[in-house]
C-alpha atoms as a PDB file:
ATOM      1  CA  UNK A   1       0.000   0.000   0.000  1.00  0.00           C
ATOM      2  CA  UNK A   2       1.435   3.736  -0.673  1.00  0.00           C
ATOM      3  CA  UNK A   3       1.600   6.234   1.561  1.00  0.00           C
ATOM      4  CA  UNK A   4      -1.063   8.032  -0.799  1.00  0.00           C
ATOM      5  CA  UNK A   5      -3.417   5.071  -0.195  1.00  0.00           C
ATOM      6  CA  UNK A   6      -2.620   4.518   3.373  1.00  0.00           C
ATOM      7  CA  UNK A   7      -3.768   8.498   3.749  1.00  0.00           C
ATOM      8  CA  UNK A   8      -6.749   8.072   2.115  1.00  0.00           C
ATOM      9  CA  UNK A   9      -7.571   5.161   4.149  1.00  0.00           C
ATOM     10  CA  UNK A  10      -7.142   6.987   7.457  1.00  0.00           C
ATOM     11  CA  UNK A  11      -9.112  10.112   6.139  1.00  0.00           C
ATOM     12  CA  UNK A  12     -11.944   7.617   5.710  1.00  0.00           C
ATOM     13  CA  UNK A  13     -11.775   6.227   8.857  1.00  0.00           C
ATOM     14  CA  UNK A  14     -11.673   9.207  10.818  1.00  0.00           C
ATOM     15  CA  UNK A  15     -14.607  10.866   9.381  1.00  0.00           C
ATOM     16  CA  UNK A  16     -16.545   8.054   9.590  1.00  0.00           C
ATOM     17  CA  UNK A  17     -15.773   7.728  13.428  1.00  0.00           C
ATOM     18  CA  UNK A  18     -16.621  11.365  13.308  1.00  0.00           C
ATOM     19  CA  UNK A  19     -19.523  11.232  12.188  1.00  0.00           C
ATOM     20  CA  UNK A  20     -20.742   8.063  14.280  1.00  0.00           C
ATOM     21  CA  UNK A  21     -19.010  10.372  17.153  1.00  0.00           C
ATOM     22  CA  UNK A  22     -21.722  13.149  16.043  1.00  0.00           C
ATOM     23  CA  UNK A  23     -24.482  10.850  15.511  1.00  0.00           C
ATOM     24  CA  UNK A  24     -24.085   9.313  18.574  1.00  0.00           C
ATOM     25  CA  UNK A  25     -24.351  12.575  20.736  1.00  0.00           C
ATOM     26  CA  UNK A  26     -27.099  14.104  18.437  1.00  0.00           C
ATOM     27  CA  UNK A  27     -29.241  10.575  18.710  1.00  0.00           C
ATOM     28  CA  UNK A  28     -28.525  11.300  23.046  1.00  0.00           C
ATOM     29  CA  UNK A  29     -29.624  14.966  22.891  1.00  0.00           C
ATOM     30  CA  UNK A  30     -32.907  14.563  21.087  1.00  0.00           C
ATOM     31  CA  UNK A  31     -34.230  11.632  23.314  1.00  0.00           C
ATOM     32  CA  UNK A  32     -37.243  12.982  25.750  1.00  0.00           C
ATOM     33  CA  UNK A  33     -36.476  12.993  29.213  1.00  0.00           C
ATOM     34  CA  UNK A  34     -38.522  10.234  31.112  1.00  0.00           C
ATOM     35  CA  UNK A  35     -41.376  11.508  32.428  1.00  0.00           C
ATOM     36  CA  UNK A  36     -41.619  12.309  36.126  1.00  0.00           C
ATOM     37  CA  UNK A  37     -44.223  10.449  38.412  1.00  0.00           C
ATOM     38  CA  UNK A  38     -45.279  12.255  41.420  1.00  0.00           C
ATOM     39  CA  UNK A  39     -47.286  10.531  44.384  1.00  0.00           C
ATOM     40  CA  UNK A  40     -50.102  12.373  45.930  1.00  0.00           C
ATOM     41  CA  UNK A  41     -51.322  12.465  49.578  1.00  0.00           C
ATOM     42  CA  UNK A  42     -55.006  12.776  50.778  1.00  0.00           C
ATOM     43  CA  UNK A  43     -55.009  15.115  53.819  1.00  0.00           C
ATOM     44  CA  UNK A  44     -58.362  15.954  55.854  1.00  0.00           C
ATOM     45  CA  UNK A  45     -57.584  19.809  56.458  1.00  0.00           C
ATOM     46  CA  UNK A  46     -59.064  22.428  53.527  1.00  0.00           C
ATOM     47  CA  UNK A  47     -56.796  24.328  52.164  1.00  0.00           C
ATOM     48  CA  UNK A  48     -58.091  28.565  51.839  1.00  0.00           C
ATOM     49  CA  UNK A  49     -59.220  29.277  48.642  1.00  0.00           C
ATOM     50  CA  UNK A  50     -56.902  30.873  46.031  1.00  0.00           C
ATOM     51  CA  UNK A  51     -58.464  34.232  44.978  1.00  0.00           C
ATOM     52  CA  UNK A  52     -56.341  35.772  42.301  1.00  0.00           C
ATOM     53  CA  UNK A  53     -57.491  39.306  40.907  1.00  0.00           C
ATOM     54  CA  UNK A  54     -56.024  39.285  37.659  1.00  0.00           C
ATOM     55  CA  UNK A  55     -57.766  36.858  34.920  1.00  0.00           C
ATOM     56  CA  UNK A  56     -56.154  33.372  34.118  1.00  0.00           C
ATOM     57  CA  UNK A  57     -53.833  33.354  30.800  1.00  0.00           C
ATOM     58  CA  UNK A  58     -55.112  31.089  28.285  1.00  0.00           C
ATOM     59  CA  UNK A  59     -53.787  26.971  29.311  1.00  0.00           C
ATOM     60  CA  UNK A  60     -50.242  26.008  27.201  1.00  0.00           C
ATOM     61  CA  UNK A  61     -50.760  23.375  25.017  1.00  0.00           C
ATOM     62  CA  UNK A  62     -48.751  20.766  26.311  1.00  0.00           C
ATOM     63  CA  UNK A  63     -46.834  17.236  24.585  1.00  0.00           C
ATOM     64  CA  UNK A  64     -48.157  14.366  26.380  1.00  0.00           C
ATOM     65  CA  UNK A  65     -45.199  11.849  26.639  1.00  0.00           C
ATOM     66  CA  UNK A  66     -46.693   8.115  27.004  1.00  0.00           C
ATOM     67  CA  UNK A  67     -47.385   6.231  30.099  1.00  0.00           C
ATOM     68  CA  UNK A  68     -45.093   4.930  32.093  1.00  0.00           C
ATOM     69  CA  UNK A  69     -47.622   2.196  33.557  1.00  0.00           C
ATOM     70  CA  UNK A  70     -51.236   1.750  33.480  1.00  0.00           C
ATOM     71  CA  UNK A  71     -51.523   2.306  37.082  1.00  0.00           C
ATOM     72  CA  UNK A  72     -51.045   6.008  36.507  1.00  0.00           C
ATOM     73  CA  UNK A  73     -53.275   9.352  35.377  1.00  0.00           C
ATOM     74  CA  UNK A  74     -52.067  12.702  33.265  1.00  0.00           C
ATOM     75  CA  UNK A  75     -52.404  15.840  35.497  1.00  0.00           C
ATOM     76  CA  UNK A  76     -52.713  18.948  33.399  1.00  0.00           C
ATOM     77  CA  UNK A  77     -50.886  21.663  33.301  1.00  0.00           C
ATOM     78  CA  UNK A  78     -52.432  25.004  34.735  1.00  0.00           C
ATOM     79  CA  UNK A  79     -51.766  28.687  36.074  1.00  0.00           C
ATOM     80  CA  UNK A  80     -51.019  28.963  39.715  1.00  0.00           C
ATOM     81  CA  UNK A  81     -51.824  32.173  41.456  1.00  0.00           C
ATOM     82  CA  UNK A  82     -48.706  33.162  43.513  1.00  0.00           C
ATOM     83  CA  UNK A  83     -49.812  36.231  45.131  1.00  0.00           C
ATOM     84  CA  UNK A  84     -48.890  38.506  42.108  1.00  0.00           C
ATOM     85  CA  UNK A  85     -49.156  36.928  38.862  1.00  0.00           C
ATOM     86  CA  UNK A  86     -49.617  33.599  37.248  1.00  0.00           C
ATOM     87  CA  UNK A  87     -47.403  31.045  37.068  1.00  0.00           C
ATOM     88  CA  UNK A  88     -47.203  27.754  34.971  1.00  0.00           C
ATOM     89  CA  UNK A  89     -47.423  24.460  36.660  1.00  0.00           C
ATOM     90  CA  UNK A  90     -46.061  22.019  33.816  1.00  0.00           C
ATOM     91  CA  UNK A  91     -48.314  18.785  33.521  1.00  0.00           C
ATOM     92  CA  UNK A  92     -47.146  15.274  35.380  1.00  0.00           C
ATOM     93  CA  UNK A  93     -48.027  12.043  35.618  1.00  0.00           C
ATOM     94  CA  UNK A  94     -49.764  10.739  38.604  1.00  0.00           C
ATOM     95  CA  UNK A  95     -50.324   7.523  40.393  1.00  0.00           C
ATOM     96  CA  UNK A  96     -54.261   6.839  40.707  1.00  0.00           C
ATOM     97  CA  UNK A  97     -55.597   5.901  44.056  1.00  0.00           C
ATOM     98  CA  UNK A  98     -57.468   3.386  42.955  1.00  0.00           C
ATOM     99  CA  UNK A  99     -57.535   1.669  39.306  1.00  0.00           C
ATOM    100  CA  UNK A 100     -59.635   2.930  36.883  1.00  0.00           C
ATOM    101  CA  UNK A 101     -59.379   6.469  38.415  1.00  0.00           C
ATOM    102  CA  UNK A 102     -60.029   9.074  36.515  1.00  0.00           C
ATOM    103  CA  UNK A 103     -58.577  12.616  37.014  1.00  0.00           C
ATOM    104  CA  UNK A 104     -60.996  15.415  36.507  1.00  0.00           C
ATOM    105  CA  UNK A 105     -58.703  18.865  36.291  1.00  0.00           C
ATOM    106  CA  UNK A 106     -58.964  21.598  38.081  1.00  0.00           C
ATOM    107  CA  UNK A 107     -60.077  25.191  36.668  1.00  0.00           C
ATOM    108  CA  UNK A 108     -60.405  29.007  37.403  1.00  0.00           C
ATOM    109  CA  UNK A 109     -64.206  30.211  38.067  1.00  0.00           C
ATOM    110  CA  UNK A 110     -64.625  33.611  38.050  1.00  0.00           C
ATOM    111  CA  UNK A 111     -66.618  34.557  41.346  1.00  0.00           C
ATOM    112  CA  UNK A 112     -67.128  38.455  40.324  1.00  0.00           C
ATOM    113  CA  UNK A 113     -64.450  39.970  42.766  1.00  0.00           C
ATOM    114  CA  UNK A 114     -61.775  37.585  41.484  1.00  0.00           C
ATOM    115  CA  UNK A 115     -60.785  34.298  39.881  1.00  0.00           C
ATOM    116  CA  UNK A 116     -61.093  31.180  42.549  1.00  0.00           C
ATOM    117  CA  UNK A 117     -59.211  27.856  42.004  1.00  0.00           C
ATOM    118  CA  UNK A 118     -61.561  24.853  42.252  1.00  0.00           C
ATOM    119  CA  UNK A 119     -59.399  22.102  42.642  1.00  0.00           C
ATOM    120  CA  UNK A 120     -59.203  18.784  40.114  1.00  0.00           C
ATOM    121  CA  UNK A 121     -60.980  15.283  41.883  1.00  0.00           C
ATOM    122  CA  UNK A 122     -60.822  11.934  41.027  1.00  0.00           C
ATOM    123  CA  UNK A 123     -63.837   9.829  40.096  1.00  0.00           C
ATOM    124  CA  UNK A 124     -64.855   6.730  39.261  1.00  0.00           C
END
């Protein structure tokens, strides 16, 4: 083999391992992250209502990543009232009390002198 050939050969080979290099981390950076699953706890105290006295921004449109089990139930995303302004709660997955539990999402309700949370349920 010449040293001409011998050059071409390792040109080849070290843009292909390049490239499967650059593949490689491209292929890592575009996976989703896993999606997070969050337990929730009943407790028997009521919280105070959230009164917020500007009006709710319209609800982000959100990607959905799948399921991580059947035993679990997408929360929504939704504005949360922090005293001064909105801010966005992303959506999560959620273990369901019981199976077949459905989540029914919270929402805003205008009450004339401000904008009340009503808290999301489960159901049947």
């Amino acid at each position: 083999m010449t040293r001409r050939q011998e050059y071409a050969l390792f040109c080849q080979v070290a843009v292909g391992a390049t490239l499967a290099v650059a593949m490689a981390m491209l292929a890592a950076c575009s996976a989703p992250p896993p999606p997070t699953r969050i337990v929730t706890t009943t407790t028997t105290e009521e919280a105070a209502p959230t009164i917020a006295t500007l009006r709710p921004p319209p609800v982000r449109e959100e990607v959905v990543p799948a399921a991580p089990s059947q035993r679990v139930a997408w929360h929504p995303g939704r504005w949360s009232w922090d005293g001064t302004g909105y801010v966005w709660v992303a959506g999560h997955w959620v273990d369901r009390p019981y199976a077949n539990a459905m989540w029914e999402p919270g929402h805003w309700v205008d009450h004339g002198n401000g904008w009340v949370w009503d808290e999301g349920h489960w159901r049947a």
